[in-house]
N, C-alpha and C. Protein backbone atom coordinates (compact mmCIF):
# COMPACT_ATOMS: atom_id res chain seq x y z
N UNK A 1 0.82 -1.18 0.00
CA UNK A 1 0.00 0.00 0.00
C UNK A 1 0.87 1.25 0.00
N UNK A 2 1.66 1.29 -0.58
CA UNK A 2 2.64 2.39 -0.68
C UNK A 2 2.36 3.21 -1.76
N UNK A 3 2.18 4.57 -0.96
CA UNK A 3 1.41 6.03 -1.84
C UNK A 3 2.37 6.08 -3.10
N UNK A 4 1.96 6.58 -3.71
CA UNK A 4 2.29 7.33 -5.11
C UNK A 4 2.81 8.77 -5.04
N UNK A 5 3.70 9.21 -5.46
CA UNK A 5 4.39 9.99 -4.91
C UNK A 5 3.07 11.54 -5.55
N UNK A 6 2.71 12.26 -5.27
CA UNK A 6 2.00 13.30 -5.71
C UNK A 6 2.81 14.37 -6.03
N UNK A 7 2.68 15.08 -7.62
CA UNK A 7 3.93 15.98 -7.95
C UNK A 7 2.31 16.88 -8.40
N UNK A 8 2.83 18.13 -7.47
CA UNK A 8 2.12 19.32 -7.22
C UNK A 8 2.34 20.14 -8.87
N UNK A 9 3.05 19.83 -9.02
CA UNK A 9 3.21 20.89 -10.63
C UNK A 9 2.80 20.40 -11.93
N UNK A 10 2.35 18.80 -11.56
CA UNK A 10 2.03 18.29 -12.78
C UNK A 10 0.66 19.30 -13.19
N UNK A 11 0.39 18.57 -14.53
CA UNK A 11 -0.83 19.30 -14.75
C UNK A 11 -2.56 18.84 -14.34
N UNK A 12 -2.49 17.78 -13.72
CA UNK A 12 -3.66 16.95 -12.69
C UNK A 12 -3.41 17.44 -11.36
N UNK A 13 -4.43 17.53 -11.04
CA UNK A 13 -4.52 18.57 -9.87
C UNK A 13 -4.45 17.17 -8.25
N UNK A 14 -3.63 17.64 -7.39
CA UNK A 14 -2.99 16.44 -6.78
C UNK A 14 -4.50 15.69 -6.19
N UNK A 15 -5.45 15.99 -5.83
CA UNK A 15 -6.69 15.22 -5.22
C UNK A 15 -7.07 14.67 -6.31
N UNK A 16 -6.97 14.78 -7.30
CA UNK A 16 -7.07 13.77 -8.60
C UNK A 16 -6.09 12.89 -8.48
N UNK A 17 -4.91 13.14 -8.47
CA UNK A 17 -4.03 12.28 -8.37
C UNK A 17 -3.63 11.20 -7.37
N UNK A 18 -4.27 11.84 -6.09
CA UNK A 18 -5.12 11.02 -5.12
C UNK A 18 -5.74 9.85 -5.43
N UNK A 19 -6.77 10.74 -6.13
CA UNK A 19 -8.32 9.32 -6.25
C UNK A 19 -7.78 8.48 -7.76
N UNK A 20 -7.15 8.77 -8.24
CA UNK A 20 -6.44 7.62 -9.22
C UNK A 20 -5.62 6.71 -8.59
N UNK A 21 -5.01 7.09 -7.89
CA UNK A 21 -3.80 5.96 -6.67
C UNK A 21 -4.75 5.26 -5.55
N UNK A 22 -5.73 5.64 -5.04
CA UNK A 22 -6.65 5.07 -4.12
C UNK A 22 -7.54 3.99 -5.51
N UNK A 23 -8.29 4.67 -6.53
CA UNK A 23 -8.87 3.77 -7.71
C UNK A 23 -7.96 2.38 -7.77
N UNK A 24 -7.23 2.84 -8.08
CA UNK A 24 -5.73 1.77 -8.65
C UNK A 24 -5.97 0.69 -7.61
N UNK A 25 -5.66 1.44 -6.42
CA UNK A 25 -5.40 -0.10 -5.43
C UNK A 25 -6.83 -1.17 -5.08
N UNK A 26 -7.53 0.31 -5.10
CA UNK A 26 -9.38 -0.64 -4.82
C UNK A 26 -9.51 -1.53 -6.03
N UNK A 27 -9.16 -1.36 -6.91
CA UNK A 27 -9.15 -2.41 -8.28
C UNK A 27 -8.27 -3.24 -8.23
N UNK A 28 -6.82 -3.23 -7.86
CA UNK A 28 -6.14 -4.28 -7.02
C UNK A 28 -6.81 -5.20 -6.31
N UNK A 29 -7.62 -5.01 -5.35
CA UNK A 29 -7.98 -5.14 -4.41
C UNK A 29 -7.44 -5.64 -3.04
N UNK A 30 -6.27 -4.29 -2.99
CA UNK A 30 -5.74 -3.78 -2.13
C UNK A 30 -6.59 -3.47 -0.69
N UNK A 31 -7.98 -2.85 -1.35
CA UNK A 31 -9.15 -2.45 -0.51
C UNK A 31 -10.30 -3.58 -0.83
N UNK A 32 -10.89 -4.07 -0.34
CA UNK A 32 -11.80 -4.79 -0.32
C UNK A 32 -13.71 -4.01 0.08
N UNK A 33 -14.53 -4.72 -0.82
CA UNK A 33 -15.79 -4.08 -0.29
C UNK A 33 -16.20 -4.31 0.79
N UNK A 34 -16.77 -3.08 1.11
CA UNK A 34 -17.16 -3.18 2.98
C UNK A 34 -16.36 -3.26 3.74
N UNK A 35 -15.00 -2.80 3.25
CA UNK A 35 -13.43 -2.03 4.54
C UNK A 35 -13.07 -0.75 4.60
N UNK A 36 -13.20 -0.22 5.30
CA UNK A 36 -13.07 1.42 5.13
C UNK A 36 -11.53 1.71 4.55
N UNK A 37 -11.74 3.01 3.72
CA UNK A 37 -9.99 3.65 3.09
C UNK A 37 -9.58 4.10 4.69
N UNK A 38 -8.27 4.30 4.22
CA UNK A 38 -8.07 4.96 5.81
C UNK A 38 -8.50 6.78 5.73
N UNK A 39 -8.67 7.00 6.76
CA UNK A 39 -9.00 8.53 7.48
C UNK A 39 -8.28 9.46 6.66
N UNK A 40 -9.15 10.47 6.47
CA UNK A 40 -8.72 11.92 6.20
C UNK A 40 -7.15 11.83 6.80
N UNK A 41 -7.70 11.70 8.00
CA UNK A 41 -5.82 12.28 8.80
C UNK A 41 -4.94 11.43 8.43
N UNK A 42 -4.90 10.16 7.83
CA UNK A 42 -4.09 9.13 7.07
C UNK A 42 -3.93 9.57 6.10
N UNK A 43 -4.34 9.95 5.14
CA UNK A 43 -4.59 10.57 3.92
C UNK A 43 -3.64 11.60 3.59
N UNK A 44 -3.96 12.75 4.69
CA UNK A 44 -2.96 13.45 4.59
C UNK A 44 -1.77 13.22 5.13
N UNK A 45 -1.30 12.37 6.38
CA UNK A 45 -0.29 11.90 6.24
C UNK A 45 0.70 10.99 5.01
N UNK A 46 -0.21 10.21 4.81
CA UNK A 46 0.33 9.32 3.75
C UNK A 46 0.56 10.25 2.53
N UNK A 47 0.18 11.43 1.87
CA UNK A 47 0.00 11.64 0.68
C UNK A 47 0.84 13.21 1.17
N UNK A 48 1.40 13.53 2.25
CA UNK A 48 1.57 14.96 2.35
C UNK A 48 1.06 16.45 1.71
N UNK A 49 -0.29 16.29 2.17
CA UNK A 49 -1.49 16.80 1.34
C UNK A 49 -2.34 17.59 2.53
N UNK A 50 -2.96 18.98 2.27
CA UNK A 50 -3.72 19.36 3.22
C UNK A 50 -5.07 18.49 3.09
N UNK A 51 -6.01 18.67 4.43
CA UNK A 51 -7.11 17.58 4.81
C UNK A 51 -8.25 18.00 3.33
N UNK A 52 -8.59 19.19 2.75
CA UNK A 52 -8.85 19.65 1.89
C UNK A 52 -9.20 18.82 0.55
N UNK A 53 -7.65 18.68 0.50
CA UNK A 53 -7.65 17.82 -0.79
C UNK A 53 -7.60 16.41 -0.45
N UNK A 54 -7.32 16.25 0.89
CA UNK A 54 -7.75 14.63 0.98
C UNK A 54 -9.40 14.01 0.80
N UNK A 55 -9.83 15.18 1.37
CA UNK A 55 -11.94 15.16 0.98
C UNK A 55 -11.83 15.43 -0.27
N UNK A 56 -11.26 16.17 -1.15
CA UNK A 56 -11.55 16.38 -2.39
C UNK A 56 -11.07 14.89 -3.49
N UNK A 57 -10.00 14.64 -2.87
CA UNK A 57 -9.97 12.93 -3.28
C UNK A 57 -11.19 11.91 -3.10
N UNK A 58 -11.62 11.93 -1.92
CA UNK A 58 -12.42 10.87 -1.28
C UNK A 58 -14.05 11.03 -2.12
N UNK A 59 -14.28 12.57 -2.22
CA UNK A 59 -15.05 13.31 -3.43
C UNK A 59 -15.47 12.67 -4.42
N UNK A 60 -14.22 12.53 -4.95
CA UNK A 60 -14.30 12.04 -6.28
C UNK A 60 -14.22 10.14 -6.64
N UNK A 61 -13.86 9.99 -5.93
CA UNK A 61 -13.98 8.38 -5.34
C UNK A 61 -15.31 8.37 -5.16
N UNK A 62 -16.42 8.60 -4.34
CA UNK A 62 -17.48 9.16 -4.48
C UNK A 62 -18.77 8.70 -5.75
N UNK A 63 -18.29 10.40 -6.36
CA UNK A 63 -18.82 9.89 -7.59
C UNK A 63 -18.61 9.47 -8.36
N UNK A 64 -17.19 8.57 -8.68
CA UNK A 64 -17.11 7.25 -9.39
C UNK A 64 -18.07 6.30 -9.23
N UNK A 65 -18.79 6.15 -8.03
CA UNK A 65 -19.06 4.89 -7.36
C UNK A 65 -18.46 3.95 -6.83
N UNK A 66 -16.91 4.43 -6.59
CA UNK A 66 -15.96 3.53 -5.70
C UNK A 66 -16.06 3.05 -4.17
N UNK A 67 -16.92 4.42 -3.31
CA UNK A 67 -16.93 4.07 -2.09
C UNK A 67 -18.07 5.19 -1.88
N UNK A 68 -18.37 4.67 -0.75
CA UNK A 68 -19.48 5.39 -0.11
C UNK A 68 -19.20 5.75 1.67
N UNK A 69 -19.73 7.07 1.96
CA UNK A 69 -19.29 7.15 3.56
C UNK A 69 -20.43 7.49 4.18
N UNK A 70 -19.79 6.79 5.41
CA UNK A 70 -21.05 6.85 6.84
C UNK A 70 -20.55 7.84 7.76
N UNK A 71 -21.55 9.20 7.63
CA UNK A 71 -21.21 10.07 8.37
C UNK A 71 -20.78 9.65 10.07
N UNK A 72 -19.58 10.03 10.40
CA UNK A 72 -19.24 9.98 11.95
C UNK A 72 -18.26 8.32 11.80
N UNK A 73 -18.35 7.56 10.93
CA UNK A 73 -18.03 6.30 10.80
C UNK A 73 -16.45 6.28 9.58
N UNK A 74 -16.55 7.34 8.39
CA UNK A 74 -15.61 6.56 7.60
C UNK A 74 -16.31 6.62 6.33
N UNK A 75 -15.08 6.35 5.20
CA UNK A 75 -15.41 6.27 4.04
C UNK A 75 -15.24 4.34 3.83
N UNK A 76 -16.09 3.82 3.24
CA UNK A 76 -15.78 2.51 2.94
C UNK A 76 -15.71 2.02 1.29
N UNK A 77 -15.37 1.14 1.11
CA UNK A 77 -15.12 0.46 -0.40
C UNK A 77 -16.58 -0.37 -0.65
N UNK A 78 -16.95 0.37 -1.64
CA UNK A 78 -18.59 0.01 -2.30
C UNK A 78 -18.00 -1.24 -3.08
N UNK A 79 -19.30 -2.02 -2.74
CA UNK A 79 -19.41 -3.26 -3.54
C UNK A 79 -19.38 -3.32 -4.81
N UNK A 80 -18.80 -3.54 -5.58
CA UNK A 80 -19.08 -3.38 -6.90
C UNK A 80 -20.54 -4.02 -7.94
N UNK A 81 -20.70 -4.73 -7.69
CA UNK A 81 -21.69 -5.61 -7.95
C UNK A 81 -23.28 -4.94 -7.44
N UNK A 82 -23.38 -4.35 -6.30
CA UNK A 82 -24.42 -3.73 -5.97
C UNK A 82 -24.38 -2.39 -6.55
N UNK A 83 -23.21 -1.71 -6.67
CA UNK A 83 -23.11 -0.79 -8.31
C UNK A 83 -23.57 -0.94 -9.21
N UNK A 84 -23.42 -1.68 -9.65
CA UNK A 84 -23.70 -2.20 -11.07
C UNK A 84 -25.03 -2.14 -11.20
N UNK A 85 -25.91 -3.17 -9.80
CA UNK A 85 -27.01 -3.46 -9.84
C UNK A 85 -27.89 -1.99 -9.96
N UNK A 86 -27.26 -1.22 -9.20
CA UNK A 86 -28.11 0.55 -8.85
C UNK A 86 -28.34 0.76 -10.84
N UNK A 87 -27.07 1.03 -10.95
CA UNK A 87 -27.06 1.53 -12.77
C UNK A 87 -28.04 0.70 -13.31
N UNK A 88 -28.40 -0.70 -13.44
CA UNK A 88 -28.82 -1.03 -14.60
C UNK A 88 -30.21 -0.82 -14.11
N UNK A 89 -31.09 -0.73 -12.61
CA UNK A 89 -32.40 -0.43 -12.27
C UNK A 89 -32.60 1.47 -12.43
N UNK A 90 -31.80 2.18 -12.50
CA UNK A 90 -31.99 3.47 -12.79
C UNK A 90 -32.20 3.61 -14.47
N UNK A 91 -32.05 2.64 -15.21
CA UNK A 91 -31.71 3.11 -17.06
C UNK A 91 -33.52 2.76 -16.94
């Protein structure tokens, strides 16, 4: 589980660059459904990133449909399969 180094000058803005390195490993399955990512305050430790852009990562993870969070509890790794299932009863 070793971060990805985040280069502030590229032209992807680093909480993107975030939720592509968090994507990456949940598709690994590094993260498993129904285990929480670790904490904001992990986040920014691990990624040397203000808490800001660590929500703005988790954001966008989000509305991928990668994970879903329980206020007061954590962000966790969405099932994929019950994804799927949401999309094809919304068409």
């Amino acid at each position: 589980m070793a971060a990805r180094e985040i280069d502030p000058r590229a032209p992807e803005p680093p909480y993107r660059q975030i939720a592509a390195d968090l994507a990456a490993e949940i598709k690994r399955g590094e993260f498993v459904p129904g285990r929480p990512l670790p904490s904001e305050k992990e986040l920014v430790e691990r990624y040397g990133v203000a808490r800001n852009t660590a929500r703005s990562a988790l954001a966008v993870l989000r509305e991928q449909g990668l994970v879903y969070t329980v206020p007061g509890r954590g962000t966790y790794v969405a099932d994929p399969s019950e994804a799927a299932g949401e999309s094809e009863s919304a068409e």
